[in-house]
Structure formats: C-alpha cells, structure tokens
PDB file of N, CA and C in Angstrom:
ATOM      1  N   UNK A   1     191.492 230.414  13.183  1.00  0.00           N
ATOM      2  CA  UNK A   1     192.840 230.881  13.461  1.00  0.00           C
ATOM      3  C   UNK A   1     192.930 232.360  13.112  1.00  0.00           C
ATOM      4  N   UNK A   2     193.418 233.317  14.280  1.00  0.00           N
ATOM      5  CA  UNK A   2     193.444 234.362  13.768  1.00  0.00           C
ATOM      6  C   UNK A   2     194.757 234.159  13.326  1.00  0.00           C
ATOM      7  N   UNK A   3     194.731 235.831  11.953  1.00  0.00           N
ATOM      8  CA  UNK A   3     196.079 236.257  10.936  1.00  0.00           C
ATOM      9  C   UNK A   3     197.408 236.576  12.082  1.00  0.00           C
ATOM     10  N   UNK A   4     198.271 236.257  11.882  1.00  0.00           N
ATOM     11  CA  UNK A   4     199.143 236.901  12.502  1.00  0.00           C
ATOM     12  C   UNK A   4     199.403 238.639  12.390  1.00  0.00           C
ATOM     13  N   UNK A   5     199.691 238.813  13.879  1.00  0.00           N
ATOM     14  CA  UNK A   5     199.253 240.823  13.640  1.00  0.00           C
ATOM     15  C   UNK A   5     200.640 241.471  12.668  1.00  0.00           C
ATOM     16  N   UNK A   6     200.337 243.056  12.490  1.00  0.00           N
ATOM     17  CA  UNK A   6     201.894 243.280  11.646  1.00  0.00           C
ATOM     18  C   UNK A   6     201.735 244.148  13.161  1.00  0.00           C
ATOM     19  N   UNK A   7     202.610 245.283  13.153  1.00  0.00           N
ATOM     20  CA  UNK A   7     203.275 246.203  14.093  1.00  0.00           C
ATOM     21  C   UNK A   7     202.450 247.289  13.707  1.00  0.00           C
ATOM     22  N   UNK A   8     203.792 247.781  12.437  1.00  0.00           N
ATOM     23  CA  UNK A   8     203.955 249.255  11.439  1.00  0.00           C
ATOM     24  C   UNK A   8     202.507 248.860  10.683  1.00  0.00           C
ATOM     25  N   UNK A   9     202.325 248.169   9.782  1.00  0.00           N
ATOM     26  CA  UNK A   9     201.603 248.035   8.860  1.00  0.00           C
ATOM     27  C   UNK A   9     200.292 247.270   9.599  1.00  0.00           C
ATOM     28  N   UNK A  10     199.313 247.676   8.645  1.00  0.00           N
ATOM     29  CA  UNK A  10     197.983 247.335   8.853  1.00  0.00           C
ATOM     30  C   UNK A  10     197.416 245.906   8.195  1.00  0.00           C
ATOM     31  N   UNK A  11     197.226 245.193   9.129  1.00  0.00           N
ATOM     32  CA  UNK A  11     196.756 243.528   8.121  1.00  0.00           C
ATOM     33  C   UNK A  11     196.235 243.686   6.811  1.00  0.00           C
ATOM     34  N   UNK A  12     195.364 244.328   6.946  1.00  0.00           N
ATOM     35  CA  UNK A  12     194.718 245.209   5.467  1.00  0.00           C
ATOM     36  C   UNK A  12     195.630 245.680   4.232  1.00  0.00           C
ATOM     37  N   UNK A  13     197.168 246.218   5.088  1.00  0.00           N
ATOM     38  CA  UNK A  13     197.631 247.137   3.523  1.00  0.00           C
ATOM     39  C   UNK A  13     198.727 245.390   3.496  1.00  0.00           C
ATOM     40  N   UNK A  14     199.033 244.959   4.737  1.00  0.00           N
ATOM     41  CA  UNK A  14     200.112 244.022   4.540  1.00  0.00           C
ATOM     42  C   UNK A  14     199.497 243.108   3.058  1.00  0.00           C
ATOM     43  N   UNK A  15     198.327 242.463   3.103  1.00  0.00           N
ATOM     44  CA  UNK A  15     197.253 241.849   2.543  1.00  0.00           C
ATOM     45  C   UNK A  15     197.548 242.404   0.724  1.00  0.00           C
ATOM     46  N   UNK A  16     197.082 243.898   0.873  1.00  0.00           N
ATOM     47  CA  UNK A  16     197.402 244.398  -0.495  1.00  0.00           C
ATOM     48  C   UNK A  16     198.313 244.450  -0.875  1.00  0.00           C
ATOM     49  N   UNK A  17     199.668 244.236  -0.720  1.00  0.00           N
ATOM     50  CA  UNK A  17     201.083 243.890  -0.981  1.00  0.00           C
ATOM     51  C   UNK A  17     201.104 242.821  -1.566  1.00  0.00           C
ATOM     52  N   UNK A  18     200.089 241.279  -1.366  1.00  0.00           N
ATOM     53  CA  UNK A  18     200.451 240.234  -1.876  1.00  0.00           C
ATOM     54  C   UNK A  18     199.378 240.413  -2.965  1.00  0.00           C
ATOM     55  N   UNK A  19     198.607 241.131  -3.397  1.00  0.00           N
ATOM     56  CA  UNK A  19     197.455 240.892  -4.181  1.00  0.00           C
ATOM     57  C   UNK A  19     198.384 241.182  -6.025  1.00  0.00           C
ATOM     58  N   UNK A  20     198.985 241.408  -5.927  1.00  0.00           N
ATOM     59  CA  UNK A  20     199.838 241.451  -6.867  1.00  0.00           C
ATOM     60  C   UNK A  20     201.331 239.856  -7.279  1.00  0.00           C
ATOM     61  N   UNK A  21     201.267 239.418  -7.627  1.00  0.00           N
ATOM     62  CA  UNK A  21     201.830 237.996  -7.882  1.00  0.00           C
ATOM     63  C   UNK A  21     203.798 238.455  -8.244  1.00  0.00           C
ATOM     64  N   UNK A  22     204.201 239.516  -8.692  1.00  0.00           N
ATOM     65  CA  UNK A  22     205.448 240.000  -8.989  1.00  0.00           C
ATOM     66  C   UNK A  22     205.644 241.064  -7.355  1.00  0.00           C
ATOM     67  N   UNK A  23     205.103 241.742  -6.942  1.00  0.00           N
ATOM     68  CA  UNK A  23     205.300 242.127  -5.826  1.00  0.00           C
ATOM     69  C   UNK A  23     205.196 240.993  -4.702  1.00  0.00           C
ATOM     70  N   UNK A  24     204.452 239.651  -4.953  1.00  0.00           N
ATOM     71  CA  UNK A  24     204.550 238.905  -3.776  1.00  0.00           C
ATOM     72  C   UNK A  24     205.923 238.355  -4.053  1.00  0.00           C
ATOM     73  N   UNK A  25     205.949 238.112  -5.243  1.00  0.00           N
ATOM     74  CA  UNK A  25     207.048 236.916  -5.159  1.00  0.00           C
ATOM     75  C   UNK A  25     208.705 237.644  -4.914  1.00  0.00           C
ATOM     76  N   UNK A  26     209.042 238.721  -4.947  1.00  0.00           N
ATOM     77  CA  UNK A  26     209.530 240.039  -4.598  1.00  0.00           C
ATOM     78  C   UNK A  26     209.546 239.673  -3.198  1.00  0.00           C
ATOM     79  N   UNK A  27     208.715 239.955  -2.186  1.00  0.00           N
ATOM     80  CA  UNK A  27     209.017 240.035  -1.257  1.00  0.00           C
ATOM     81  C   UNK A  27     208.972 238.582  -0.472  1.00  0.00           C
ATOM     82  N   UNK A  28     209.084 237.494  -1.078  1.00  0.00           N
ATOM     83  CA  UNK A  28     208.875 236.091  -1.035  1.00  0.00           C
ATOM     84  C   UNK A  28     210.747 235.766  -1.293  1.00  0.00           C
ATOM     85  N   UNK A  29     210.941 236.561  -2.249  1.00  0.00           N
ATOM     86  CA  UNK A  29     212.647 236.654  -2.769  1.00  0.00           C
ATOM     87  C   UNK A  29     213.655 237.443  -1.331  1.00  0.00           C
ATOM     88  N   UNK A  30     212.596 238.129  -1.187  1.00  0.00           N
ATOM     89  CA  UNK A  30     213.764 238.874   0.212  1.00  0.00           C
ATOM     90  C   UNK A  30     213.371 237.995   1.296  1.00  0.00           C
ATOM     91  N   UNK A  31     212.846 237.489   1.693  1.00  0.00           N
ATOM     92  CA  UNK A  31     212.572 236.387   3.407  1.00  0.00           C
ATOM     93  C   UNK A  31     213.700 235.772   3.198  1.00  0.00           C
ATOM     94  N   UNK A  32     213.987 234.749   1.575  1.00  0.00           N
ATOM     95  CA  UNK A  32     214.945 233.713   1.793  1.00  0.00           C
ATOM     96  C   UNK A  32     216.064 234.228   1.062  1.00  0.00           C
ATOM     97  N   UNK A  33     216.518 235.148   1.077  1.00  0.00           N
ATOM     98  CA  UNK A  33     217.332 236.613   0.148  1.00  0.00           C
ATOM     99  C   UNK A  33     218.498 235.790   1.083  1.00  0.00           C
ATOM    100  N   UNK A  34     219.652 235.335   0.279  1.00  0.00           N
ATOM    101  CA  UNK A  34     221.194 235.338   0.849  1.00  0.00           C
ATOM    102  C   UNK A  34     221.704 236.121  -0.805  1.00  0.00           C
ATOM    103  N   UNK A  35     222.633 237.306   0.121  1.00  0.00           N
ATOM    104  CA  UNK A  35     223.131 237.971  -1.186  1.00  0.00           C
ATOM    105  C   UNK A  35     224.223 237.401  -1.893  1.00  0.00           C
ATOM    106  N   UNK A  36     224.452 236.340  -1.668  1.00  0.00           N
ATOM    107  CA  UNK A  36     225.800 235.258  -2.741  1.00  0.00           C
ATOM    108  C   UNK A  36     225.017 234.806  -3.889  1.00  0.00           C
ATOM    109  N   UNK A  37     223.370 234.766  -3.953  1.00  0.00           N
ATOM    110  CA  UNK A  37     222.919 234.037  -4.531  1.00  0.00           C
ATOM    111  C   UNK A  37     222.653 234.797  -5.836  1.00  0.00           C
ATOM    112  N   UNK A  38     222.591 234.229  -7.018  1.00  0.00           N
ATOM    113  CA  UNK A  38     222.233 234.974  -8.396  1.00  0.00           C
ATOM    114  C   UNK A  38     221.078 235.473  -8.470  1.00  0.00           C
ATOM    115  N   UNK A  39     220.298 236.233  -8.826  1.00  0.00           N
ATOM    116  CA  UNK A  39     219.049 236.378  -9.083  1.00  0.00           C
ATOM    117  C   UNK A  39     218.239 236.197 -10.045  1.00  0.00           C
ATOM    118  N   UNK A  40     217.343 235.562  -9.904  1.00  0.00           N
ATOM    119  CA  UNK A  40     216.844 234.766 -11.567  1.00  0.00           C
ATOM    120  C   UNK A  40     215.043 234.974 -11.617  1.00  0.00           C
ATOM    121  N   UNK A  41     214.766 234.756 -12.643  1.00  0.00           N
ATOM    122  CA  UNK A  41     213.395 235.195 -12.874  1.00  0.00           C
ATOM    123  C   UNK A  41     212.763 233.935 -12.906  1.00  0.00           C
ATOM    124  N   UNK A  42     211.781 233.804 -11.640  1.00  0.00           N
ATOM    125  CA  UNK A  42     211.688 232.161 -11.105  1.00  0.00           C
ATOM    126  C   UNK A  42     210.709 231.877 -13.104  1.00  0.00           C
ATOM    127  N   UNK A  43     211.042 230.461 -12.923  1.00  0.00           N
ATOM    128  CA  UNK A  43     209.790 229.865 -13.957  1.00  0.00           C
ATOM    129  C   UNK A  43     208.273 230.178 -14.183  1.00  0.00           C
ATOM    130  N   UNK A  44     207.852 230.336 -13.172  1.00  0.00           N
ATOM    131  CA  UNK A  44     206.734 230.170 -12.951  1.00  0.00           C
ATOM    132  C   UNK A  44     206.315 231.950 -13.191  1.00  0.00           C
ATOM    133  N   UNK A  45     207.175 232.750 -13.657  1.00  0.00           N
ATOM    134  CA  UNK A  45     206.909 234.138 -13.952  1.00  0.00           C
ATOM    135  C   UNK A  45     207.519 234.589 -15.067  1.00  0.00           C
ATOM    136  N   UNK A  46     208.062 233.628 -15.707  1.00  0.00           N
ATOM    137  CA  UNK A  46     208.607 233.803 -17.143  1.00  0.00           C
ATOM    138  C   UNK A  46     207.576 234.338 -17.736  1.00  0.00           C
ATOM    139  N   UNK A  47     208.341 235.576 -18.935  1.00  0.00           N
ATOM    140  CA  UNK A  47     207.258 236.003 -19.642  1.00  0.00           C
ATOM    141  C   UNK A  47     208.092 236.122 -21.220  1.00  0.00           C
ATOM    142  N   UNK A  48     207.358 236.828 -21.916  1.00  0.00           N
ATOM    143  CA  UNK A  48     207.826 237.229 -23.335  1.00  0.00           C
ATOM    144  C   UNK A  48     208.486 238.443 -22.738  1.00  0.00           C
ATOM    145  N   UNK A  49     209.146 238.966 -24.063  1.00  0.00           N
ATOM    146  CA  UNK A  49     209.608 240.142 -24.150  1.00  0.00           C
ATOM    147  C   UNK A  49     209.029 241.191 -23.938  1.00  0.00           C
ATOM    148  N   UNK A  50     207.798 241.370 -24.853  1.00  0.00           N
ATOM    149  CA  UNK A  50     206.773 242.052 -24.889  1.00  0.00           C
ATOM    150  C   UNK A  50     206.184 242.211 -23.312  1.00  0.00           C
ATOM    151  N   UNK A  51     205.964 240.579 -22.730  1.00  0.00           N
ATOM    152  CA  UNK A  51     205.517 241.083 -21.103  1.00  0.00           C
ATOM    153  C   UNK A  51     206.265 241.115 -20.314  1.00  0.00           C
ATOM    154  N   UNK A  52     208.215 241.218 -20.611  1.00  0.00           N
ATOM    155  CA  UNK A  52     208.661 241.410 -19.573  1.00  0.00           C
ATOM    156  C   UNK A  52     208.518 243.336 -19.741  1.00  0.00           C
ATOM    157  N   UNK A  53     209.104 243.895 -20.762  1.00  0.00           N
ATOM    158  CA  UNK A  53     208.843 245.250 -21.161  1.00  0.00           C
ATOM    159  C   UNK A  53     207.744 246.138 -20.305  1.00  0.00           C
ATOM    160  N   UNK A  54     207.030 245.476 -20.403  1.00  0.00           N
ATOM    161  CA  UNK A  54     205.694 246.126 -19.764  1.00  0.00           C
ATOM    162  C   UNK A  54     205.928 245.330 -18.158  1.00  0.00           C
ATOM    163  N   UNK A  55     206.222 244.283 -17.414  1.00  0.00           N
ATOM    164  CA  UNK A  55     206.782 244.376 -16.583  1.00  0.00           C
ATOM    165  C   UNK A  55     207.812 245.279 -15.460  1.00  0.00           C
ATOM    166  N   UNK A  56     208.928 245.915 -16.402  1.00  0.00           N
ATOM    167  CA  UNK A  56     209.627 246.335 -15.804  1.00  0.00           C
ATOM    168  C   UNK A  56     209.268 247.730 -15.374  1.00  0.00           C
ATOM    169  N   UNK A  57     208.603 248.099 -16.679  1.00  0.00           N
ATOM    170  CA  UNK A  57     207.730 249.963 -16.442  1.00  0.00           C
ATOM    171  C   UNK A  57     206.808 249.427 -15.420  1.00  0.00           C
ATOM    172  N   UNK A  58     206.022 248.480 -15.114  1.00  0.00           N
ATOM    173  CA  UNK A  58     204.986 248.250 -13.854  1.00  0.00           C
ATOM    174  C   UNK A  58     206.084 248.178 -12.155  1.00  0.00           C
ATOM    175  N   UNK A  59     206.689 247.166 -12.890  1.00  0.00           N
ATOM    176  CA  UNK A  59     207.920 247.195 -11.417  1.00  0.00           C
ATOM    177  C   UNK A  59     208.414 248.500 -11.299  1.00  0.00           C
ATOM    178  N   UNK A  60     209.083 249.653 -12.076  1.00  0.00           N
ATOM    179  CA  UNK A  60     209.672 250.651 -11.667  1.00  0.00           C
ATOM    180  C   UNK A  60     208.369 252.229 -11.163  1.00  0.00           C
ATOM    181  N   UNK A  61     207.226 251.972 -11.883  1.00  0.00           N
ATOM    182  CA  UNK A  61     206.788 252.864 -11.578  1.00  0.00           C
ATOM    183  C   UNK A  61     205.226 252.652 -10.876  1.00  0.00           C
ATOM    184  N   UNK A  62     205.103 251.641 -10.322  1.00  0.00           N
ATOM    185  CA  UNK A  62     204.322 250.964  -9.101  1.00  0.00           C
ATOM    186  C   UNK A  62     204.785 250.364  -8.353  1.00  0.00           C
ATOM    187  N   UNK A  63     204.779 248.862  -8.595  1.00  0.00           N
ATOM    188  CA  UNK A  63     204.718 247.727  -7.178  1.00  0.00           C
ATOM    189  C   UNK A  63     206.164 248.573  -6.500  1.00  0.00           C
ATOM    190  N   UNK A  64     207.622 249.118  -7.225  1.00  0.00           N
ATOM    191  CA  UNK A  64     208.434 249.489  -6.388  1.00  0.00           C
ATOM    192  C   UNK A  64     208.142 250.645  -5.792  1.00  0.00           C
ATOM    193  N   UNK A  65     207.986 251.597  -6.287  1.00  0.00           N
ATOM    194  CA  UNK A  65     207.762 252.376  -5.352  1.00  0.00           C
ATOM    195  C   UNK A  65     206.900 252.211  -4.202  1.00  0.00           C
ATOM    196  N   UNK A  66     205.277 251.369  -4.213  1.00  0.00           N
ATOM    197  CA  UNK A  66     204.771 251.380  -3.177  1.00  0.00           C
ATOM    198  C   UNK A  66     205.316 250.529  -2.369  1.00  0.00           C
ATOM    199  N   UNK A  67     205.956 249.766  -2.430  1.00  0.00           N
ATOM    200  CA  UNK A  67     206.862 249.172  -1.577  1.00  0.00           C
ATOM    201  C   UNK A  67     207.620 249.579  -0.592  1.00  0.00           C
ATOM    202  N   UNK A  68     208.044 250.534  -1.696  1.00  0.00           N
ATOM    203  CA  UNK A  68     209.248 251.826  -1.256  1.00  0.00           C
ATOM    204  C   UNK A  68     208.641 252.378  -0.014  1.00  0.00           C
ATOM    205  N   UNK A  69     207.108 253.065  -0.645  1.00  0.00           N
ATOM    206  CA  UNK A  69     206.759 254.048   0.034  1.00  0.00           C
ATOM    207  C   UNK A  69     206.301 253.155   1.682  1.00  0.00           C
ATOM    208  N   UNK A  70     205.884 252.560   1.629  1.00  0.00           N
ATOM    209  CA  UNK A  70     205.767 251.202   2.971  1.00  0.00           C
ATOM    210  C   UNK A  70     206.720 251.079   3.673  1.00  0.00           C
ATOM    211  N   UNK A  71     207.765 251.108   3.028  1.00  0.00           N
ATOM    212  CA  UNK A  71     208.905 250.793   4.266  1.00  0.00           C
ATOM    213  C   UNK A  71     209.590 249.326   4.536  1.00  0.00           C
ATOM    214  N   UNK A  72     208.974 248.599   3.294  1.00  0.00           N
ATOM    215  CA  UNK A  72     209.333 247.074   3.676  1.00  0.00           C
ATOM    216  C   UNK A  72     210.331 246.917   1.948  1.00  0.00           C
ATOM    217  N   UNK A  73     210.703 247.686   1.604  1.00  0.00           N
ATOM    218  CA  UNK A  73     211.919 247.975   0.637  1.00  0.00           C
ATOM    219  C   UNK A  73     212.777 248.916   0.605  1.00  0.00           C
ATOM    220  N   UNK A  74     213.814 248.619   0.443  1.00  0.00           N
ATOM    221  CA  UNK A  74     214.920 249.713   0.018  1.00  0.00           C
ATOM    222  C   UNK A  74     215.225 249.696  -1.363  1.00  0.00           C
ATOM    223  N   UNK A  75     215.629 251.064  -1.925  1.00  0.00           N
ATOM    224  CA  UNK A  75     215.329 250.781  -3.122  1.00  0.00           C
ATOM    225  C   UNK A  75     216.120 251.341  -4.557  1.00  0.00           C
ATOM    226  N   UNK A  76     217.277 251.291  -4.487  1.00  0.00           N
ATOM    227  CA  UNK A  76     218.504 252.319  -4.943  1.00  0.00           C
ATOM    228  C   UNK A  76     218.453 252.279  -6.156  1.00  0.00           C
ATOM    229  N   UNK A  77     217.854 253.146  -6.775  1.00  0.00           N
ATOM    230  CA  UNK A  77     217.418 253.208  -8.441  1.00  0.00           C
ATOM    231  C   UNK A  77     218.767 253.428  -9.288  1.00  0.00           C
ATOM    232  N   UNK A  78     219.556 254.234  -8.717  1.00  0.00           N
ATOM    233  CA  UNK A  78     220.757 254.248  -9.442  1.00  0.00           C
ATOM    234  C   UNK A  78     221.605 253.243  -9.841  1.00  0.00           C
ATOM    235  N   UNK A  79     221.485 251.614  -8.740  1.00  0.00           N
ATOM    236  CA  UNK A  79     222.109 250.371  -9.254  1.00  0.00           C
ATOM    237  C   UNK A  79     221.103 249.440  -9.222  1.00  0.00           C
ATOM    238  N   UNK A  80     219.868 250.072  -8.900  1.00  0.00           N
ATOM    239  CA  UNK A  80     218.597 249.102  -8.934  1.00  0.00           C
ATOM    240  C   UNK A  80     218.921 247.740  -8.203  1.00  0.00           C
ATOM    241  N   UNK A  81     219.031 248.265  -7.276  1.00  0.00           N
ATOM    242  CA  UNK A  81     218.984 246.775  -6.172  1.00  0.00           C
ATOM    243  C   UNK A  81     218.037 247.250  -5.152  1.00  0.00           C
ATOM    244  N   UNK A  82     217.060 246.169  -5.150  1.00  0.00           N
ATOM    245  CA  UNK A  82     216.399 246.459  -3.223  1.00  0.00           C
ATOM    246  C   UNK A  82     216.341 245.193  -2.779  1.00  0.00           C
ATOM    247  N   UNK A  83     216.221 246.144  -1.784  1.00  0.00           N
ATOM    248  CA  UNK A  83     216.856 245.045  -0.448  1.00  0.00           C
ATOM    249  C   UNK A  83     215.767 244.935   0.192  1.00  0.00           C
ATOM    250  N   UNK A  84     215.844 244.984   1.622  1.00  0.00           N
ATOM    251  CA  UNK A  84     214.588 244.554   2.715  1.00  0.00           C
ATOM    252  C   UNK A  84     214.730 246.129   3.305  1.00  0.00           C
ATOM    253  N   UNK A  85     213.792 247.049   3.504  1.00  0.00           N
ATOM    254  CA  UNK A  85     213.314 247.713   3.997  1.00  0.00           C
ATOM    255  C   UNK A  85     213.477 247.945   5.805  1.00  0.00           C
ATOM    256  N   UNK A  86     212.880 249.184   6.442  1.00  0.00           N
ATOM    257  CA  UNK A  86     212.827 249.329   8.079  1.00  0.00           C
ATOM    258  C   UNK A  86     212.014 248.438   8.371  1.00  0.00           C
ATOM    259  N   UNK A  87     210.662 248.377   7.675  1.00  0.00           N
ATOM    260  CA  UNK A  87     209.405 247.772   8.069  1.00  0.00           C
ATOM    261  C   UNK A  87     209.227 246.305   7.473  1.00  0.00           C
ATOM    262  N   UNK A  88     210.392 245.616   6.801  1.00  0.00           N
ATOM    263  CA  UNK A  88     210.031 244.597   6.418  1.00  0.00           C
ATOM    264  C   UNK A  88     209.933 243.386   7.384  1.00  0.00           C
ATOM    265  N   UNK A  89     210.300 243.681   8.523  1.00  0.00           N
ATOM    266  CA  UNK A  89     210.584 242.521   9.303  1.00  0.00           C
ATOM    267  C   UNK A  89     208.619 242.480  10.104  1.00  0.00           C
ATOM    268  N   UNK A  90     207.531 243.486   9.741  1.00  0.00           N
ATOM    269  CA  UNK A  90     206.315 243.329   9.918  1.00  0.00           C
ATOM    270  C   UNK A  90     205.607 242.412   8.985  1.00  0.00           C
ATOM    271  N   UNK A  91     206.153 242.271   7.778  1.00  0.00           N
ATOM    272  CA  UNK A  91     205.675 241.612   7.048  1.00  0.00           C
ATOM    273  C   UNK A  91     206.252 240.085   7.175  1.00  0.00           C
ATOM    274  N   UNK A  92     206.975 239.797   7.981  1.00  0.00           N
ATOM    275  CA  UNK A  92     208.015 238.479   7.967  1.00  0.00           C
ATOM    276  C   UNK A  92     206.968 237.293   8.513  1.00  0.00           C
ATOM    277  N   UNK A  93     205.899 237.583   9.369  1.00  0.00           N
ATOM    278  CA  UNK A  93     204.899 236.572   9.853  1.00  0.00           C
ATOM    279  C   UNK A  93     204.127 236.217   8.427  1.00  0.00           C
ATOM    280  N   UNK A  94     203.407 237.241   8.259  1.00  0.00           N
ATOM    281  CA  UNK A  94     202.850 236.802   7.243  1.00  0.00           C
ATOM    282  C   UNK A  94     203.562 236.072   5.571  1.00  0.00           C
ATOM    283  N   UNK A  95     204.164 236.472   5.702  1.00  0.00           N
ATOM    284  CA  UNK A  95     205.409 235.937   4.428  1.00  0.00           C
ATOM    285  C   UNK A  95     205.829 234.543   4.663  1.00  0.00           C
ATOM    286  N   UNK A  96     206.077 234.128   6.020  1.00  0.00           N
ATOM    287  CA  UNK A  96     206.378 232.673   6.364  1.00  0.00           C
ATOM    288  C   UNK A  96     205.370 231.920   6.687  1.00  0.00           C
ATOM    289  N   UNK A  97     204.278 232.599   6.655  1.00  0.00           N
ATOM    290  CA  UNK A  97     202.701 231.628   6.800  1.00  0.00           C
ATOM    291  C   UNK A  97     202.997 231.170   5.476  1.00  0.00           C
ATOM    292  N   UNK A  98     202.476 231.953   4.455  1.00  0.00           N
ATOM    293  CA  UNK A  98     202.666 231.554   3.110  1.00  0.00           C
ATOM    294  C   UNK A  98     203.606 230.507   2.441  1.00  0.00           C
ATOM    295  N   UNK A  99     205.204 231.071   2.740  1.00  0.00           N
ATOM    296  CA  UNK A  99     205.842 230.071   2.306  1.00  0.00           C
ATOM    297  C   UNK A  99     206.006 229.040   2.911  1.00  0.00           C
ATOM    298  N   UNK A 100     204.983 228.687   3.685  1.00  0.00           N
ATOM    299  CA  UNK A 100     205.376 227.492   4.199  1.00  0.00           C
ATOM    300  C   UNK A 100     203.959 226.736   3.864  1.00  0.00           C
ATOM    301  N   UNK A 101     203.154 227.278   3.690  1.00  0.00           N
ATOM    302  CA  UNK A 101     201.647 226.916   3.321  1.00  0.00           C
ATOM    303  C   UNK A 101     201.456 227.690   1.857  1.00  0.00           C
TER     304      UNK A 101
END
C-alpha cells in the first residue's frame, strides 16, 4: 500500500512531525479539535512536574515553533492557543490513517 501523498509538505518532513509523541498527539488533538471542548493533558502523557517543566520549554521553543514554521499550526504566543495552520489540511490523510489504525 502506498503512503498517502501530502501536497505542501514532503512525506518525509510530514513523517518527522510524528517522530516526536507530544507533537503527534498535538496534531492528533487538532483533526478531532471542536473548540467547546476543554483541553486536557491526555493520560497516557501525564508527567511529573519536573517533566512537565521541561515539557513546556521543549513545546515553546521546538516542537511549536517547527510546527509553526511548517504551516500546519497557528500559533498566538501572546494567549498561547494554536490552532490548525494553512498547511494542516496536508497532513489530514496521514493523521486519519493513524487515528484510525
């Protein structure tokens, strides 16, 4: 079976987007994203204090920005909300392979 193609993005960088487990699940959060909903830090990524700390400096000064810089996030640091990006709808094949498999 071939991968499903992206457009904008290259199967290759789409690929390196998920190789990270807080950036996948990030953009795993925006496919099924309704904005009524609370936002919560699934179970399965619970951490300590200590590793959310060092979490959030990794989220603000990596996985978001390259995200950012991709095009498949928006990313408003001033109220720190992102959303779905120009280019996120390239990543939407591959994102629903996954969550569904």
């Amino acid at each position: 079976m071939t991968p499903p193609a992206t457009t904008r993005l290259e199967f290759d960088e789409a690929l390196e987007l998920f190789q990270n487990p807080y950036r996948r699940r990030l953009l795993m959060t925006l496919l099924d994203h309704n904005p009524e909903d609370e936002a919560d830090i699934p179970g399965d990524l619970a951490t300590t204090d200590d590793e959310f700390d060092q979490l959030i400096i990794e989220m603000t000064h990596t996985h978001l920005p390259k995200l950012e810089d991709m095009g498949v996030i928006d990313w408003n640091r001033d109220e720190n909300v992102v959303t779905k990006g120009p280019d996120f709808d390239d990543l939407r094949p591959l994102l629903e392979l996954i969550h569904n498999h």
